[in-house]
ModelCIF file with pLDDT and N, C-alpha, C, O atoms, coordinates in Angstrom:
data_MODEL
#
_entry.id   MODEL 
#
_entity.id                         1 
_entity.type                       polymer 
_entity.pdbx_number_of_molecules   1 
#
_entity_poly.entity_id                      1 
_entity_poly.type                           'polypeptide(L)' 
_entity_poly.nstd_linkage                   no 
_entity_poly.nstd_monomer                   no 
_entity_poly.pdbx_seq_one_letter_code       
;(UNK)(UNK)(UNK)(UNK)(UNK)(UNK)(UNK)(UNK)(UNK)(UNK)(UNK)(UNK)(UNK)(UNK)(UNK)(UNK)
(UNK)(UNK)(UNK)(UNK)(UNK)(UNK)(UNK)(UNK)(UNK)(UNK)(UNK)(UNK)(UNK)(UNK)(UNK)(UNK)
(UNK)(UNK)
;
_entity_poly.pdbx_seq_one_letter_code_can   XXXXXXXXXXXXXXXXXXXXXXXXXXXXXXXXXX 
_entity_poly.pdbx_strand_id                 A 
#
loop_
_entity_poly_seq.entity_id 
_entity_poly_seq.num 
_entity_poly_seq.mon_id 
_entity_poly_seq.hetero 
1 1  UNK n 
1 2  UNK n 
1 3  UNK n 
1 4  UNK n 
1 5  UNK n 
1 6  UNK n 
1 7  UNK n 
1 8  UNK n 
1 9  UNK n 
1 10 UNK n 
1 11 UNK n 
1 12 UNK n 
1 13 UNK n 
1 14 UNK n 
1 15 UNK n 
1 16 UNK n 
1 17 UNK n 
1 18 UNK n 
1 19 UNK n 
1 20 UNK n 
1 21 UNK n 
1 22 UNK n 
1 23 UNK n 
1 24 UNK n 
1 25 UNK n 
1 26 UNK n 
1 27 UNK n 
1 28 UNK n 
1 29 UNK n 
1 30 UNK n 
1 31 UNK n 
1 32 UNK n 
1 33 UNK n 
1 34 UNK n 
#
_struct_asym.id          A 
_struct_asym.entity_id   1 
#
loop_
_ma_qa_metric.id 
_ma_qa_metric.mode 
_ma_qa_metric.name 
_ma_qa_metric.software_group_id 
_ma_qa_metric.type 
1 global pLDDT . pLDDT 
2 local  pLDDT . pLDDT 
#
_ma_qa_metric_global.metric_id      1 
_ma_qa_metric_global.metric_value   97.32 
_ma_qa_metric_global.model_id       1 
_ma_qa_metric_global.ordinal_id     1 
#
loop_
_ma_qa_metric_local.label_asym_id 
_ma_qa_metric_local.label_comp_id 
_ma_qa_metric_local.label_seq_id 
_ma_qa_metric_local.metric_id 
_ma_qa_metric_local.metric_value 
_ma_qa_metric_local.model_id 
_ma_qa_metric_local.ordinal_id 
A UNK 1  2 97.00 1 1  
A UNK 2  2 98.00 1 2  
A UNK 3  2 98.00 1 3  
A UNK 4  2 98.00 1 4  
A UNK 5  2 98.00 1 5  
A UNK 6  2 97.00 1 6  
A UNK 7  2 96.00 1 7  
A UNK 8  2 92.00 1 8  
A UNK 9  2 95.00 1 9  
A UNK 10 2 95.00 1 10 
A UNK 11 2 97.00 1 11 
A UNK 12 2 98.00 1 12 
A UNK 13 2 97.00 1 13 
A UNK 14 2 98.00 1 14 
A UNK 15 2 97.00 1 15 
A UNK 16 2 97.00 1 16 
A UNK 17 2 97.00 1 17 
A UNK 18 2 98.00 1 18 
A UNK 19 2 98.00 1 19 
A UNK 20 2 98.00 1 20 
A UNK 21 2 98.00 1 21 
A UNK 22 2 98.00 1 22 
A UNK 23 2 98.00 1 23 
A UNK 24 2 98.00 1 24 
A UNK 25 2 98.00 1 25 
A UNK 26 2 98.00 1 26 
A UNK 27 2 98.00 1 27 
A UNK 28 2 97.00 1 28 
A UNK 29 2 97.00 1 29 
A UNK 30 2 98.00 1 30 
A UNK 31 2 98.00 1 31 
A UNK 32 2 98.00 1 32 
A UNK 33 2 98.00 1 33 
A UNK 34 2 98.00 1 34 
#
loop_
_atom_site.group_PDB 
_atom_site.id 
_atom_site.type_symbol 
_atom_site.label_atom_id 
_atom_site.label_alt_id 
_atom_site.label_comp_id 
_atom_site.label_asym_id 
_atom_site.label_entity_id 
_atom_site.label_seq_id 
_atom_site.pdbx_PDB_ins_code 
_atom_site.Cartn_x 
_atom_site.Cartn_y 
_atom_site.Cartn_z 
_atom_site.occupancy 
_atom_site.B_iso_or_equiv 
_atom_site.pdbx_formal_charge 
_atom_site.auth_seq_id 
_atom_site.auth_comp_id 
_atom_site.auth_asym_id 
_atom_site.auth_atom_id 
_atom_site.pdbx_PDB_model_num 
ATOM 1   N N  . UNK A 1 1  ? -19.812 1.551   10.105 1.00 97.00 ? 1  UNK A N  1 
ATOM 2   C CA . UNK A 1 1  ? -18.791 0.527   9.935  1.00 97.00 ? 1  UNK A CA 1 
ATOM 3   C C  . UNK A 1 1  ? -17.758 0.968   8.905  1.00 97.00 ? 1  UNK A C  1 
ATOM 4   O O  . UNK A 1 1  ? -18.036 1.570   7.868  1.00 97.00 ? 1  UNK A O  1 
ATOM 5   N N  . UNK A 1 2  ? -16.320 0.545   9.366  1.00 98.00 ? 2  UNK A N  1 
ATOM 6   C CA . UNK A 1 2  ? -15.364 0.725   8.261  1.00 98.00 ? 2  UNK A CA 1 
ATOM 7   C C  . UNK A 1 2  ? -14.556 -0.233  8.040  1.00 98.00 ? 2  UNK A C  1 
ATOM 8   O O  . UNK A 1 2  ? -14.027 -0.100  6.936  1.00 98.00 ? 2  UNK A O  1 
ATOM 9   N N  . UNK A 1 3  ? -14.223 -1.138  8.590  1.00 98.00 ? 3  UNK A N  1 
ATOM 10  C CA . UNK A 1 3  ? -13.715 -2.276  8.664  1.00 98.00 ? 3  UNK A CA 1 
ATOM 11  C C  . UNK A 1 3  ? -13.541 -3.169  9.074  1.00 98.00 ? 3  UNK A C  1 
ATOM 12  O O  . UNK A 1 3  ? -12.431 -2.881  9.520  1.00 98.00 ? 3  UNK A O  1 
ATOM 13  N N  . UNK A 1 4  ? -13.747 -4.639  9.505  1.00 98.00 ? 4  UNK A N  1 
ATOM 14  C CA . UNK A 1 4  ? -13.102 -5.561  10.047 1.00 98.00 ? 4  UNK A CA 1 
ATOM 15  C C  . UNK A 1 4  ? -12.306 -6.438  9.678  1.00 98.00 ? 4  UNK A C  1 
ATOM 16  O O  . UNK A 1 4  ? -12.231 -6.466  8.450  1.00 98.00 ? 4  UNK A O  1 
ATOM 17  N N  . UNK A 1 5  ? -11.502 -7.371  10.316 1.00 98.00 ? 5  UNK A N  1 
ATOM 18  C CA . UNK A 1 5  ? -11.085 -8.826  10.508 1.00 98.00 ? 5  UNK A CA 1 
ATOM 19  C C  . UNK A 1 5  ? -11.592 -9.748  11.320 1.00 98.00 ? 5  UNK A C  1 
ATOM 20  O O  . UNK A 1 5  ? -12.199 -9.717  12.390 1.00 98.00 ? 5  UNK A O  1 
ATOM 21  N N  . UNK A 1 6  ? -11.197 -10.621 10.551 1.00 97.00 ? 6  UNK A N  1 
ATOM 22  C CA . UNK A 1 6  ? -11.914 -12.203 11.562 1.00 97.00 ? 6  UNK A CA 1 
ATOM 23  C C  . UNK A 1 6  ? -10.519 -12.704 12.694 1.00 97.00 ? 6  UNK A C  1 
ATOM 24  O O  . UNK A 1 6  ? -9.340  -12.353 12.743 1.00 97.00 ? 6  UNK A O  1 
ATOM 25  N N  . UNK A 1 7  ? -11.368 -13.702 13.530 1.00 96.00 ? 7  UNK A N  1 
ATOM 26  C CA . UNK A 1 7  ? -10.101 -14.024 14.526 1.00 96.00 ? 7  UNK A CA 1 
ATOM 27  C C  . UNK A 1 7  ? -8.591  -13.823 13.804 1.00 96.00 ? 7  UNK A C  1 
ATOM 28  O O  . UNK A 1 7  ? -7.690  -13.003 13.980 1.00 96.00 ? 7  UNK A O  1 
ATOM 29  N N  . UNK A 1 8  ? -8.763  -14.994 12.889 1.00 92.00 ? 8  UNK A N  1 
ATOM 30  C CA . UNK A 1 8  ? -7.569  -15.595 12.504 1.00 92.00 ? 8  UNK A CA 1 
ATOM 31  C C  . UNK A 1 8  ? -7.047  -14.083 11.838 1.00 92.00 ? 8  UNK A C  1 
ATOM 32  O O  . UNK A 1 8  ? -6.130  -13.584 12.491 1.00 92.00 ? 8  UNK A O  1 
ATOM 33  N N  . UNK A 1 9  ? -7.380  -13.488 10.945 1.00 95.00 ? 9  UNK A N  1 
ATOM 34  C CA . UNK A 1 9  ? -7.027  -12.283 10.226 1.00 95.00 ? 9  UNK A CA 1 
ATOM 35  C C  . UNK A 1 9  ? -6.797  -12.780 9.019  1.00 95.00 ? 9  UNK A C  1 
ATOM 36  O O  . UNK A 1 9  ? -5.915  -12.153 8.433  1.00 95.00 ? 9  UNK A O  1 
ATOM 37  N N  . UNK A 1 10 ? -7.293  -13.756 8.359  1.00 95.00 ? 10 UNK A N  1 
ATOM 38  C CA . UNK A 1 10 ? -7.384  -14.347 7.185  1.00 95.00 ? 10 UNK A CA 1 
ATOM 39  C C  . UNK A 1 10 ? -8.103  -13.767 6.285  1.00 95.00 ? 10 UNK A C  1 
ATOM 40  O O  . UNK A 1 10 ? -7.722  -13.583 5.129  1.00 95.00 ? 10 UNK A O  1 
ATOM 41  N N  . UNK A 1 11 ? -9.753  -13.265 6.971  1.00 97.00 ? 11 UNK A N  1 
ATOM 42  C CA . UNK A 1 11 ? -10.723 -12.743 6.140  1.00 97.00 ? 11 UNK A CA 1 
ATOM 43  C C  . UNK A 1 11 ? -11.173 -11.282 6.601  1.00 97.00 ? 11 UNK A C  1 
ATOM 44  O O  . UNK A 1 11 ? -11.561 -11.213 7.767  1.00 97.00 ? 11 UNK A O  1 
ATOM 45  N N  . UNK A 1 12 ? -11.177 -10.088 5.842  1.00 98.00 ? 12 UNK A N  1 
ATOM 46  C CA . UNK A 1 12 ? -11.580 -9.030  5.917  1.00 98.00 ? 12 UNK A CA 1 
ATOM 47  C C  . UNK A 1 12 ? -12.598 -8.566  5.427  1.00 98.00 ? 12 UNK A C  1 
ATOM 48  O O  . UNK A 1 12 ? -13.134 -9.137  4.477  1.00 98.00 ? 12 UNK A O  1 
ATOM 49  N N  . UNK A 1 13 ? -13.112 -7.395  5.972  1.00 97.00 ? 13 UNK A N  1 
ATOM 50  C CA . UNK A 1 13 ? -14.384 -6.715  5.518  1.00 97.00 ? 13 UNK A CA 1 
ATOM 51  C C  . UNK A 1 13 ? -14.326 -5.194  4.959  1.00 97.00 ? 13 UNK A C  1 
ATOM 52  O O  . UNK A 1 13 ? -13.708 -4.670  5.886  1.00 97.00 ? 13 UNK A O  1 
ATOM 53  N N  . UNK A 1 14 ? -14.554 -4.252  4.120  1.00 98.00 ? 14 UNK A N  1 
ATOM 54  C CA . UNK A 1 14 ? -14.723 -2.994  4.014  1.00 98.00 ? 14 UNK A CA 1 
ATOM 55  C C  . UNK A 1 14 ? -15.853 -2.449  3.675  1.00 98.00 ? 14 UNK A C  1 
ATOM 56  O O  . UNK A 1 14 ? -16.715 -3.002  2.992  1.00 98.00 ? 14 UNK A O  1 
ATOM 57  N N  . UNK A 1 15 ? -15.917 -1.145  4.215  1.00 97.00 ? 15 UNK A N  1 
ATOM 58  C CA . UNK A 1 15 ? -17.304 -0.888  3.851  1.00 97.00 ? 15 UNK A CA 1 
ATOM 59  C C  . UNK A 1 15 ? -16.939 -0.301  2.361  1.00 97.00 ? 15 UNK A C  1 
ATOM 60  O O  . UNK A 1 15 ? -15.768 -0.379  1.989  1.00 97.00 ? 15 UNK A O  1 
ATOM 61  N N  . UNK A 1 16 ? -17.894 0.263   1.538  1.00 97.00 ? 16 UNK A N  1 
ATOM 62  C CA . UNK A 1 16 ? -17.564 0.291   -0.059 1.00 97.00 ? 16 UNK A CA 1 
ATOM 63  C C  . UNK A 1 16 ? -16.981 1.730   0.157  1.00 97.00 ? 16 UNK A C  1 
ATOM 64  O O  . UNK A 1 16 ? -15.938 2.005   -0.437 1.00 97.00 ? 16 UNK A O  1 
ATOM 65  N N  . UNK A 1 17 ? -17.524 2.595   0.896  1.00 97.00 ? 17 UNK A N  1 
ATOM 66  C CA . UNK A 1 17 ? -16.755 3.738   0.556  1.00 97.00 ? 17 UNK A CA 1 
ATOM 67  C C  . UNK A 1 17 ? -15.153 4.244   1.092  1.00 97.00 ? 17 UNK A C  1 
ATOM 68  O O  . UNK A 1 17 ? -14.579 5.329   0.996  1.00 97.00 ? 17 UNK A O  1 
ATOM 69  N N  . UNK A 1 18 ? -14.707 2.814   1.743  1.00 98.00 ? 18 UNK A N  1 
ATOM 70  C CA . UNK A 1 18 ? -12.993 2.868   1.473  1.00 98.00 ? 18 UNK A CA 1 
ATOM 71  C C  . UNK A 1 18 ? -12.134 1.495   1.250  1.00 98.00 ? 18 UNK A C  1 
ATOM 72  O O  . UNK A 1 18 ? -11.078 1.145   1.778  1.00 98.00 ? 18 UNK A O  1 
ATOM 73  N N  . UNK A 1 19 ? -13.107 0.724   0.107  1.00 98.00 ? 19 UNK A N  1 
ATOM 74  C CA . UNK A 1 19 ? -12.287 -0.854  -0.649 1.00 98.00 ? 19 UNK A CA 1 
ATOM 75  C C  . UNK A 1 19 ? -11.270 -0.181  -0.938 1.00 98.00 ? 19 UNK A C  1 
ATOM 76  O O  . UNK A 1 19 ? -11.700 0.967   -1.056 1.00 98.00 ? 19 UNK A O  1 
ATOM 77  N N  . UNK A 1 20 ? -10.091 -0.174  -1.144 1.00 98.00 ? 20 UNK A N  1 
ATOM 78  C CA . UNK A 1 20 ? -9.248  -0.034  -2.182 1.00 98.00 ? 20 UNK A CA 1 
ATOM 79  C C  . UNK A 1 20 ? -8.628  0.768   -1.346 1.00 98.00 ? 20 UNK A C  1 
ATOM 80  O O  . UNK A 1 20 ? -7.592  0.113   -1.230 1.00 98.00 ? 20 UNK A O  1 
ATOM 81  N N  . UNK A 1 21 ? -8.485  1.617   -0.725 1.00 98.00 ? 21 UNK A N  1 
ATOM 82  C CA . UNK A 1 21 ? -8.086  2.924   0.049  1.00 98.00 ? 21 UNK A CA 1 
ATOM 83  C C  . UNK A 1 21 ? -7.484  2.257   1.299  1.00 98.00 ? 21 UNK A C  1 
ATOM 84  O O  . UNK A 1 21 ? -6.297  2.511   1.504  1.00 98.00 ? 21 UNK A O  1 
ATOM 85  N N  . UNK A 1 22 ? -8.216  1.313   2.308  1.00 98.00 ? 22 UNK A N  1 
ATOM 86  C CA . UNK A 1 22 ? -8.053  1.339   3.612  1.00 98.00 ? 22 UNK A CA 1 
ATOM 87  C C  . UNK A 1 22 ? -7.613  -0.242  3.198  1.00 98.00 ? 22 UNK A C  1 
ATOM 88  O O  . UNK A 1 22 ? -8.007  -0.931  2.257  1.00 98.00 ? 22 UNK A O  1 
ATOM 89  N N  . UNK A 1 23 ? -6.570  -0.567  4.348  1.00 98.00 ? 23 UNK A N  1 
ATOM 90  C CA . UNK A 1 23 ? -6.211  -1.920  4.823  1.00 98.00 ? 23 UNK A CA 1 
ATOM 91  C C  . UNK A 1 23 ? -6.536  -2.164  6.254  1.00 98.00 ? 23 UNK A C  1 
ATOM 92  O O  . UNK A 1 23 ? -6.216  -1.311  7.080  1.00 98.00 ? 23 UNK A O  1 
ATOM 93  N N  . UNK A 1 24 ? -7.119  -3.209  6.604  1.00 98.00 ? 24 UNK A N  1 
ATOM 94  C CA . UNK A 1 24 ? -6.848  -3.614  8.014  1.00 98.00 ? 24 UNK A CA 1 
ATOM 95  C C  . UNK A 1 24 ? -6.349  -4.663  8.139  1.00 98.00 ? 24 UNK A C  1 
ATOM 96  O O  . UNK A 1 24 ? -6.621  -5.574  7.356  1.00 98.00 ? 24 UNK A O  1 
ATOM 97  N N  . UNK A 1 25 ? -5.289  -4.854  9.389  1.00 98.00 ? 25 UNK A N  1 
ATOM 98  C CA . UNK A 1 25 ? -4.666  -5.703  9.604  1.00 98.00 ? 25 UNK A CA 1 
ATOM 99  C C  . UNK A 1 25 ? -4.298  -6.121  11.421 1.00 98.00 ? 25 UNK A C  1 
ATOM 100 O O  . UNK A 1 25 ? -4.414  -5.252  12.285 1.00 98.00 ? 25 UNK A O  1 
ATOM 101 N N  . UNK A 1 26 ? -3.953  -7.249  11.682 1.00 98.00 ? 26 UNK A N  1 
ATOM 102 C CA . UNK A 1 26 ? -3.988  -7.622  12.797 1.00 98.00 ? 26 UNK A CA 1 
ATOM 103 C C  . UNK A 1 26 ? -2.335  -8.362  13.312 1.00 98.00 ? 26 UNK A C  1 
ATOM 104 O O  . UNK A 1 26 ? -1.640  -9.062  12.575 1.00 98.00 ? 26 UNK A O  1 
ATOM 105 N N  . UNK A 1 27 ? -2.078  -8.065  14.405 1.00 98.00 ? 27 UNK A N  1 
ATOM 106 C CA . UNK A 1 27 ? -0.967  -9.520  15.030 1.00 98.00 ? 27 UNK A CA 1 
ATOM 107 C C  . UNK A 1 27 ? -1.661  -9.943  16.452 1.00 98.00 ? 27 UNK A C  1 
ATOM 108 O O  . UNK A 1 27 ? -1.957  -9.428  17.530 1.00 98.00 ? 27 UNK A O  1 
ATOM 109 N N  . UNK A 1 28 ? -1.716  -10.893 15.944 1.00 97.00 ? 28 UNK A N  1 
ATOM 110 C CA . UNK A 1 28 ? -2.319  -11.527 17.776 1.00 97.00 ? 28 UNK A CA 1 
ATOM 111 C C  . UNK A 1 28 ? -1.155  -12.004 18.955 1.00 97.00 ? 28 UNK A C  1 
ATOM 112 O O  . UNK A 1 28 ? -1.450  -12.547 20.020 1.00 97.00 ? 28 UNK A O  1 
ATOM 113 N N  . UNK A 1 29 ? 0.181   -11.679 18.520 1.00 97.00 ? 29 UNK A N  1 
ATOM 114 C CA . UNK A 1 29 ? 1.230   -12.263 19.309 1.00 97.00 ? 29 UNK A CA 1 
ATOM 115 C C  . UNK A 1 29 ? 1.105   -10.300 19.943 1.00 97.00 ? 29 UNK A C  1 
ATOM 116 O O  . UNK A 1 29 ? 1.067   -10.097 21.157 1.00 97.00 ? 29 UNK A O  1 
ATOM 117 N N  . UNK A 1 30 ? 1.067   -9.346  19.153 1.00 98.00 ? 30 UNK A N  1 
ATOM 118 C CA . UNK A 1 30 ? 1.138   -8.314  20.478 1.00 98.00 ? 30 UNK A CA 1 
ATOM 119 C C  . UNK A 1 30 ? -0.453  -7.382  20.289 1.00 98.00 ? 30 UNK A C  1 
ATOM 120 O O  . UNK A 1 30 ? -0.615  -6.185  20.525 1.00 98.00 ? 30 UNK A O  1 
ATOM 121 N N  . UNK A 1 31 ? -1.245  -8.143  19.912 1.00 98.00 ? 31 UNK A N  1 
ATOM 122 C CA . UNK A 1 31 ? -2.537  -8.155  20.590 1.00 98.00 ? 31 UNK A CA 1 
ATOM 123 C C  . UNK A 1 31 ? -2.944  -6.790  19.982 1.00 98.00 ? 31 UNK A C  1 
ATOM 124 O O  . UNK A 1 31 ? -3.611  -6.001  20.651 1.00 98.00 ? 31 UNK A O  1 
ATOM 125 N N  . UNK A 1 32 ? -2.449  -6.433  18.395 1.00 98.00 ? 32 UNK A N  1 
ATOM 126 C CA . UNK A 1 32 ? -2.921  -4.976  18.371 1.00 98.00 ? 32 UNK A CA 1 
ATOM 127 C C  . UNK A 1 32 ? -3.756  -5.374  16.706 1.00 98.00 ? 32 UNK A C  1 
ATOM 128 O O  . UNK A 1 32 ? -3.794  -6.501  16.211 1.00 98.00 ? 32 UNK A O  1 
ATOM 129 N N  . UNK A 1 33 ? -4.245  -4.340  16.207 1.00 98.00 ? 33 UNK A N  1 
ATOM 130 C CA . UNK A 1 33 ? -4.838  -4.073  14.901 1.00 98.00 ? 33 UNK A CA 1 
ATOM 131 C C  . UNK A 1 33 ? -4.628  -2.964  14.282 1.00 98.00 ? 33 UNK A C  1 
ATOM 132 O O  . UNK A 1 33 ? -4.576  -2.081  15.137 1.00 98.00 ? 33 UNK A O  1 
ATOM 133 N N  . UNK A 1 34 ? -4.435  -2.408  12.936 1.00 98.00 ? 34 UNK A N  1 
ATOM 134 C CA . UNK A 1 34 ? -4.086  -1.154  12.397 1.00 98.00 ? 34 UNK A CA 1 
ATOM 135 C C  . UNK A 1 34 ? -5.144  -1.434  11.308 1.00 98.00 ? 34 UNK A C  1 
ATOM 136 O O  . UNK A 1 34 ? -5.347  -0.607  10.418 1.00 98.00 ? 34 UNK A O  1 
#
């Protein structure tokens, strides 16, 4: 595991060896995630 988001993209997850380093992010109007 390295990361998730929840539906909404309100709440995120990282695994510890990239907090601080990695962002994830979502738009649900064109259905993608980075």
């Amino acid at each position: 595991f390295v990361a998730s988001i929840s539906r909404s993209g309100v709440v995120t997850g990282y695994a510890d060896s990239v907090k601080g380093r990695f962002t994830i992010s979502r738009d649900n109007a064109k259905d993608t995630v980075t």
